[in-house]
Protein backbone atom coordinates (compact mmCIF):
# COMPACT_ATOMS: atom_id res chain seq x y z
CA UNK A 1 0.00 0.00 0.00
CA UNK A 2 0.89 3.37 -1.21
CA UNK A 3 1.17 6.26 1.42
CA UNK A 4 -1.66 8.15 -0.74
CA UNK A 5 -3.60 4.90 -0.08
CA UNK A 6 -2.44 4.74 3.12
CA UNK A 7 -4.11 8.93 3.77
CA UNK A 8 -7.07 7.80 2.43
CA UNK A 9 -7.86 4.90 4.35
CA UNK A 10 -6.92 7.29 7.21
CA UNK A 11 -9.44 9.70 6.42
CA UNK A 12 -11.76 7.34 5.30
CA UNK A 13 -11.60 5.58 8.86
CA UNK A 14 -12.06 8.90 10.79
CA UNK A 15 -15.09 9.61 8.65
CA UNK A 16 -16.67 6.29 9.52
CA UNK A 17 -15.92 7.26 13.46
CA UNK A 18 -16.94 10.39 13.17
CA UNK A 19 -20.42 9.65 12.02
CA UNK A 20 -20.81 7.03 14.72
CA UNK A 21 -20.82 9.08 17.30
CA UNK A 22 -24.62 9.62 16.73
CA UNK A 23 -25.31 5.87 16.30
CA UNK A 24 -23.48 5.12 19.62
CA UNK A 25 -25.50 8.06 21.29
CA UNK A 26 -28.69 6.98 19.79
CA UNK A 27 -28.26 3.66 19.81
CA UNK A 28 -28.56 3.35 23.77
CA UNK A 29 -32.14 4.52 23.71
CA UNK A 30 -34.03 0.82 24.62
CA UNK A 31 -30.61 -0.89 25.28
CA UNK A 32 -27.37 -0.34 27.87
CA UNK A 33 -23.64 0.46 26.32
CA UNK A 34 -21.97 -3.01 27.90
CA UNK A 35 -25.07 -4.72 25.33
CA UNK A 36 -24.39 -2.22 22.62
CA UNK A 37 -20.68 -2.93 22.53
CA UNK A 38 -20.83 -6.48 22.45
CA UNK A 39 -23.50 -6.91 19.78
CA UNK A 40 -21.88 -4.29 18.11
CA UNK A 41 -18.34 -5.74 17.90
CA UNK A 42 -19.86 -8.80 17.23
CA UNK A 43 -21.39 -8.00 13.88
CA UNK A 44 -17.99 -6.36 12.89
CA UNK A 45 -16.85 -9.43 13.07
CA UNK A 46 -19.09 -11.25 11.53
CA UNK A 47 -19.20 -8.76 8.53
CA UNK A 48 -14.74 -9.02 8.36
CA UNK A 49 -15.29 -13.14 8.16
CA UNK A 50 -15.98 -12.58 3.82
CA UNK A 51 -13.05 -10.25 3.49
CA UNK A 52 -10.54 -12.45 5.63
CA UNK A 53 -11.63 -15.45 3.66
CA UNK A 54 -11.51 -13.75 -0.04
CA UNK A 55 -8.14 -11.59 0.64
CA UNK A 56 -5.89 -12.87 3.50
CA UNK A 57 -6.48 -16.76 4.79
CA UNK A 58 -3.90 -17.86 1.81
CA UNK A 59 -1.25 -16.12 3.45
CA UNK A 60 -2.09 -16.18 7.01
CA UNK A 61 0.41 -19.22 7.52
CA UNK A 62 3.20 -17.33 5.69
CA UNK A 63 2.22 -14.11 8.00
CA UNK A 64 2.56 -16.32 11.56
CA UNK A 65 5.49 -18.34 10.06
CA UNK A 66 7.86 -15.05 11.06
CA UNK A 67 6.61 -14.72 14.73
CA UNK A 68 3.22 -16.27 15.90
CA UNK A 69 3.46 -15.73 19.57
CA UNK A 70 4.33 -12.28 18.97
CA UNK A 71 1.77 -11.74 16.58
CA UNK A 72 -1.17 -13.47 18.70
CA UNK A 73 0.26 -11.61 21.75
CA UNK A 74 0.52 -8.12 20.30
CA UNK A 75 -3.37 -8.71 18.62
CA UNK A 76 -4.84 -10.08 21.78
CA UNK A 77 -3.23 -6.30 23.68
CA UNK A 78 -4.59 -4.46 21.23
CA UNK A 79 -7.77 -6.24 21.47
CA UNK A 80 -7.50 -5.71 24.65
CA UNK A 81 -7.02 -1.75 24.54
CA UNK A 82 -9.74 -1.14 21.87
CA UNK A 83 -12.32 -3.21 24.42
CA UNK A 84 -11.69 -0.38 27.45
CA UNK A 85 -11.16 2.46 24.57
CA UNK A 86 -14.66 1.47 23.27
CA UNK A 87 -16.18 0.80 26.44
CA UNK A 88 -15.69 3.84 28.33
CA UNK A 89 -16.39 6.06 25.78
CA UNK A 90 -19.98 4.03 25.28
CA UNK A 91 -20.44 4.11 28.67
CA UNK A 92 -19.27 7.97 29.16
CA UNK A 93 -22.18 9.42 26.57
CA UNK A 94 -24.72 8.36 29.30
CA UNK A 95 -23.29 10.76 31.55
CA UNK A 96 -21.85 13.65 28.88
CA UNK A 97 -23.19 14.69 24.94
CA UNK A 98 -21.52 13.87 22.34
CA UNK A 99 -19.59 17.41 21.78
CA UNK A 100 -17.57 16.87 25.16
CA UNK A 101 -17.14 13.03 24.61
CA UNK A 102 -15.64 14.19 20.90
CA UNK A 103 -13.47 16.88 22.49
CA UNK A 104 -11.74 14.52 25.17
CA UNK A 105 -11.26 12.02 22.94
CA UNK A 106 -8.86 14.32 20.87
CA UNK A 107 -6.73 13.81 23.95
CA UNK A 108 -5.18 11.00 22.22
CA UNK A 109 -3.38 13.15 20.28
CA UNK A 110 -0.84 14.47 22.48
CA UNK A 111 -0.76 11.28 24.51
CA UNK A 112 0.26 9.64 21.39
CA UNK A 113 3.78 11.13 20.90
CA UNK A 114 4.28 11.43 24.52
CA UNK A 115 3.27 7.60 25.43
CA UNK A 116 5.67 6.53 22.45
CA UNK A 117 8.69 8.54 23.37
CA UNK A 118 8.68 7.54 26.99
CA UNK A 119 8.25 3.71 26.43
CA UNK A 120 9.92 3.49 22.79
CA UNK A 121 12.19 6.55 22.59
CA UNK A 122 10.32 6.83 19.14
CA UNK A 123 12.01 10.60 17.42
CA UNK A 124 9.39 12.73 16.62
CA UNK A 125 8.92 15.32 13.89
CA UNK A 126 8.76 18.57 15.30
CA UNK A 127 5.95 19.73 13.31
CA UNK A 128 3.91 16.89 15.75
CA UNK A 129 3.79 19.78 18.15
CA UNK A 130 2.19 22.75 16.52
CA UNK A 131 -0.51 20.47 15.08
CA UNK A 132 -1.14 18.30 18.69
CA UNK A 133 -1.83 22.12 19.61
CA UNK A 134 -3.99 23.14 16.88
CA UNK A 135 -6.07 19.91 17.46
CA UNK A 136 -6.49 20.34 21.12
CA UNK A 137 -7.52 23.94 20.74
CA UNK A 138 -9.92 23.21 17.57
CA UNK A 139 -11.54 20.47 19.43
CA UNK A 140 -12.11 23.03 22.45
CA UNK A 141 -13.80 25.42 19.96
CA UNK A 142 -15.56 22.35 18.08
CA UNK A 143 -17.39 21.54 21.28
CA UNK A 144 -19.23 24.26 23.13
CA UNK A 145 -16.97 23.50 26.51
CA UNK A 146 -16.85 27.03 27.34
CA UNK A 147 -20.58 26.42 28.17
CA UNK A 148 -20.28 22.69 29.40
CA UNK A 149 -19.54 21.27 32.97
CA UNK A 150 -16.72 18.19 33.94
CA UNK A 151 -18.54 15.60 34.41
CA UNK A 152 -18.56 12.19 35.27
CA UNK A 153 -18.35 11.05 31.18
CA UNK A 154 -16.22 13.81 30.72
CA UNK A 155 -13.39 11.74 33.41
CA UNK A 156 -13.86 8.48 31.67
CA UNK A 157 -13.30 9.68 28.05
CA UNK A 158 -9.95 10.91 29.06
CA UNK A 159 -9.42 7.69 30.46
CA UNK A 160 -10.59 6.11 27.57
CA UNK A 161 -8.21 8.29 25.43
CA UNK A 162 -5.39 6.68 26.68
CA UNK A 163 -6.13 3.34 25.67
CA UNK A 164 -6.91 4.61 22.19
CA UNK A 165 -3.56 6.39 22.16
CA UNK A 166 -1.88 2.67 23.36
CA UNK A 167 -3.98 0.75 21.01
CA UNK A 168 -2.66 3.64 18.19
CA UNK A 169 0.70 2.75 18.91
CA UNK A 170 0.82 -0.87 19.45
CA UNK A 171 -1.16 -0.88 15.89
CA UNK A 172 2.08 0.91 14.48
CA UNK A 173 4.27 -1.66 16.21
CA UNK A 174 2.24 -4.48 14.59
CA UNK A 175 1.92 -3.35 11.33
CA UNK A 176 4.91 -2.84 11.11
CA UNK A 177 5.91 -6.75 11.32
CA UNK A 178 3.10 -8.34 10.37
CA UNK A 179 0.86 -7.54 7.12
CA UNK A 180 -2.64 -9.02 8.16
CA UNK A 181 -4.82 -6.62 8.95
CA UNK A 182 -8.24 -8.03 8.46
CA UNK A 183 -6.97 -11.14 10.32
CA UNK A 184 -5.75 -8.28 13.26
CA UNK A 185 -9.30 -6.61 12.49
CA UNK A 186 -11.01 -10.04 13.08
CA UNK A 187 -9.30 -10.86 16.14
CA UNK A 188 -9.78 -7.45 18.27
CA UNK A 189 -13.48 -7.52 17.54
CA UNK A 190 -13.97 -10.37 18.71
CA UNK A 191 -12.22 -9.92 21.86
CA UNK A 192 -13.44 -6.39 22.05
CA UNK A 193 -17.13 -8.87 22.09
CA UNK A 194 -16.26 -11.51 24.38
CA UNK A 195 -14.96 -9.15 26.64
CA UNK A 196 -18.09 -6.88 27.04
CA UNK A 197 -20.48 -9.60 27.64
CA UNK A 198 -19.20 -10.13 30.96
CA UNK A 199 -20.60 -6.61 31.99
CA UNK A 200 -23.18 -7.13 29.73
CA UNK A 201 -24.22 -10.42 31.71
CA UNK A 202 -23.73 -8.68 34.84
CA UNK A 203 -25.41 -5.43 34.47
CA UNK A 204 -27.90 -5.59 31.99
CA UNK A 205 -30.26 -8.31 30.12
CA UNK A 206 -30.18 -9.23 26.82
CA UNK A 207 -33.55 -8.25 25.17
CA UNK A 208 -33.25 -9.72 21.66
CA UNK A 209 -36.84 -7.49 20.81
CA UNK A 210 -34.83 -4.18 22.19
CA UNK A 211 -31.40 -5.18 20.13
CA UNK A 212 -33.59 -5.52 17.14
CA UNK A 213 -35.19 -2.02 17.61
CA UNK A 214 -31.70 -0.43 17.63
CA UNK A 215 -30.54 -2.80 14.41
CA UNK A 216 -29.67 0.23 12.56
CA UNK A 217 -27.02 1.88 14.65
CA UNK A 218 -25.63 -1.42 15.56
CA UNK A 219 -25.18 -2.20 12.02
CA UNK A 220 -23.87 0.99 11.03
CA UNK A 221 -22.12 0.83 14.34
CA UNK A 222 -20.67 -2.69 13.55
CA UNK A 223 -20.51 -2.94 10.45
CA UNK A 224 -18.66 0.49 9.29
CA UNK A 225 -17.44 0.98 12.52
CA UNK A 226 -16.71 -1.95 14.83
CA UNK A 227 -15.23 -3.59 11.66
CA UNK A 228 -14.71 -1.93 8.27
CA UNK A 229 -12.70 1.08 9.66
CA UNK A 230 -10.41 -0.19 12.36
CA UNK A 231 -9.17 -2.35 9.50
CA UNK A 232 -8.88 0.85 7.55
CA UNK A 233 -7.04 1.90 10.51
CA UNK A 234 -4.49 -0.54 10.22
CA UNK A 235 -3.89 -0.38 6.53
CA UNK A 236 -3.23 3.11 7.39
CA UNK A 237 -1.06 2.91 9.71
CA UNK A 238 1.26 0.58 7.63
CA UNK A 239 3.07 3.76 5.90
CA UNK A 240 1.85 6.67 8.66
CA UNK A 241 3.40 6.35 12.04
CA UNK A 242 1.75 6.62 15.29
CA UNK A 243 1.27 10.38 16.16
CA UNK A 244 0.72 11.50 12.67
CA UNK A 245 -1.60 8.85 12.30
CA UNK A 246 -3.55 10.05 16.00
CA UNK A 247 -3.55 13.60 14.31
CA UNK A 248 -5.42 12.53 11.10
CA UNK A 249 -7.74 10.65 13.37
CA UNK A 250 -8.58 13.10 15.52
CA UNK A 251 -11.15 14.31 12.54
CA UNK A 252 -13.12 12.56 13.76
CA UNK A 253 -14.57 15.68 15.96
CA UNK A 254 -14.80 17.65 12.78
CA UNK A 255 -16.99 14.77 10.90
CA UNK A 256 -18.97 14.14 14.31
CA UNK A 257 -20.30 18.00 13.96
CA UNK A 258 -20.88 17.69 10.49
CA UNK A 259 -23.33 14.60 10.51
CA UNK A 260 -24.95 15.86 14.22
CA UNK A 261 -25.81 19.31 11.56
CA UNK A 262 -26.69 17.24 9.04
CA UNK A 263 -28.44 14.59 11.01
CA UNK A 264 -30.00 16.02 13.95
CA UNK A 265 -29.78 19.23 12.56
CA UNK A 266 -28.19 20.97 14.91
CA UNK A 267 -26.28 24.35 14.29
CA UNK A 268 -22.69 25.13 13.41
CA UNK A 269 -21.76 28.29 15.32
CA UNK A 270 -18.68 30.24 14.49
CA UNK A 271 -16.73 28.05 17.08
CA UNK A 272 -17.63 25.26 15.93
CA UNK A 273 -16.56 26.62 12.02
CA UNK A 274 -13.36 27.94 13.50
CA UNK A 275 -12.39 24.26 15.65
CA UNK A 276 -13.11 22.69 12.06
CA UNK A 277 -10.26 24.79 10.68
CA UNK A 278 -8.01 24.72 13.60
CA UNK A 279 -7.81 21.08 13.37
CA UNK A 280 -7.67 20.88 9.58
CA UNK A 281 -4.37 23.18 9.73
CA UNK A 282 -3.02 20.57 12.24
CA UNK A 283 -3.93 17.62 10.17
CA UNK A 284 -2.11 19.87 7.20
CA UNK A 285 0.61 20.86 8.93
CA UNK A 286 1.58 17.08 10.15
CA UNK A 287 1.34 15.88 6.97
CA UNK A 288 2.72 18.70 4.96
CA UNK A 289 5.95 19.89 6.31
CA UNK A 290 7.53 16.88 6.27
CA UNK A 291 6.97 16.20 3.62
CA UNK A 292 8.21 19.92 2.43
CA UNK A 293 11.73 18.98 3.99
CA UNK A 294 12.05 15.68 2.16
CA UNK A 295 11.42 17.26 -1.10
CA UNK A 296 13.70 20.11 -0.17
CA UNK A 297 16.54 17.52 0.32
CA UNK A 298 15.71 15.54 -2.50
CA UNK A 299 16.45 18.79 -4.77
CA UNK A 300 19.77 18.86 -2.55
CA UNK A 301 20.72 15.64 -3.71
């Protein structure tokens, strides 16, 4: 894959997230997030099963042949990050609207750079810093937060950022020594819904008549979501690194306003125009001026 492939996979990805916001908000009306989640995950998987089966189970034995502890080990973490990533942020839009839960999930895009330096020593472009501030600051403006209060979902989407920032980087560090991501994508949803039927169990009942009445946002939820784009994710991330990659994602705010206008028609006000284009500059800016230096020392040479 191409690294124009790879930015439009990227993009592509955030898009899907960014619309599924609203499904995961809306999608909790008859049913509880711990049910949501599981079923939801669950039909990702279910919908990757074609794809993995067409495209990658021919060379799945030449893919674990290099390393097939490592590679179960590093899919089963990741799994394991995108099931409390997912989670709290389901569980947070009970307690917050989807603006806040949008804005603190941006917080994976410092954490990104930061978590990989201090555990890898991974160098980082300098132009990761203006745009981690641009993002931060658009995704204030993109939210209203002058006019919200911290609450309880407010606390566990910045927890949850951090295991999307881990589950981010230990994507790069997979990707980058293994090429199988629909088999990766099959894997983590499935864990991601074995995992949340414990709580599911637990906490809430499974109403097969109130799962049905929600079948569109799981689908869309699922389908797009649970499955279609993290696999996006991961052919992305195959020729963008980590905090690059976290700063394309964090569109996801940008596209979450967007549909919620175009959807549930609710207004764009000026801030929410100018966090658009604060976090468009950063997504430019991460992508761009490396990219400027490179040429500049390919004319060198």
């Amino acid at each position: 894959m191409t690294k124009t492939q790879s930015l439009i996979a990227a993009f592509l990805c955030t898009f899907i997230w960014g619309t599924t916001f609203i499904a995961q908000d809306t999608g909790m009306e008859v049913i509880g997030p711990y049910v949501f989640n599981a079923t939801r995950f669950f039909v990702g998987f279910l919908a990757l099963i074609p794809f993995y089966l067409i495209l990658e189970k021919k060379k799945t034995k030449e893919v674990l042949s290099k390393n097939k502890k490592r590679f179960i080990f590093l899919s089963i973490l990741i799994g394991i990050f995108l099931f409390f990533a997912s989670l709290l942020q389901q569980v947070a839009l009970l307690f917050t609207d989807i603006a806040n839960a949008a804005f603190f999930t941006i917080f994976y895009v410092p954490m990104v750079p930061i978590i990989g330096f201090f555990l890898f020593r991974t160098n980082i472009h300098w132009s990761v810093w203006p745009s981690v501030l641009f993002c931060v600051i658009g995704g204030y403006f993109l939210t209203n937060f002058q006019d919200a209060t911290i609450r309880l979902g407010d606390t566990l989407v910045i927890i949850c950022a951090l295991f999307w920032s881990l589950h981010i980087i230990f994507i790069g560090i997979l990707v980058s020594e293994f090429n199988a991501p629909i088999l990766v994508g099959l894997i983590q949803t499935l864990i991601v819904s074995i995992c949340s039927l414990v709580p599911a169990f637990i906490f809430e009942e499974f109403i097969f008549e109130n799962i049905f009445d929600q079948k569109f946002q799981i689908l869309y939820a699922g389908i797009l979501s649970g499955g279609i784009a993290f696999v996006l994710q991961i052919y992305a991330q195959q020729n963008i690194s980590p905090a690059p990659s976290a700063i394309i994602f964090s569109l996801e705010g940008v596209f979450a306003t967007v549909a919620a206008w175009i959807i549930l028609s609710q207004i764009l006000n000026l801030n929410n125009i100018i966090g658009c284009i604060l976090i468009l500059i950063g997504v430019l800016i991460s992508q761009l001026l490396p990219e400027i230096k490179n040429l500049s020392i390919n004319k060198i040479k």
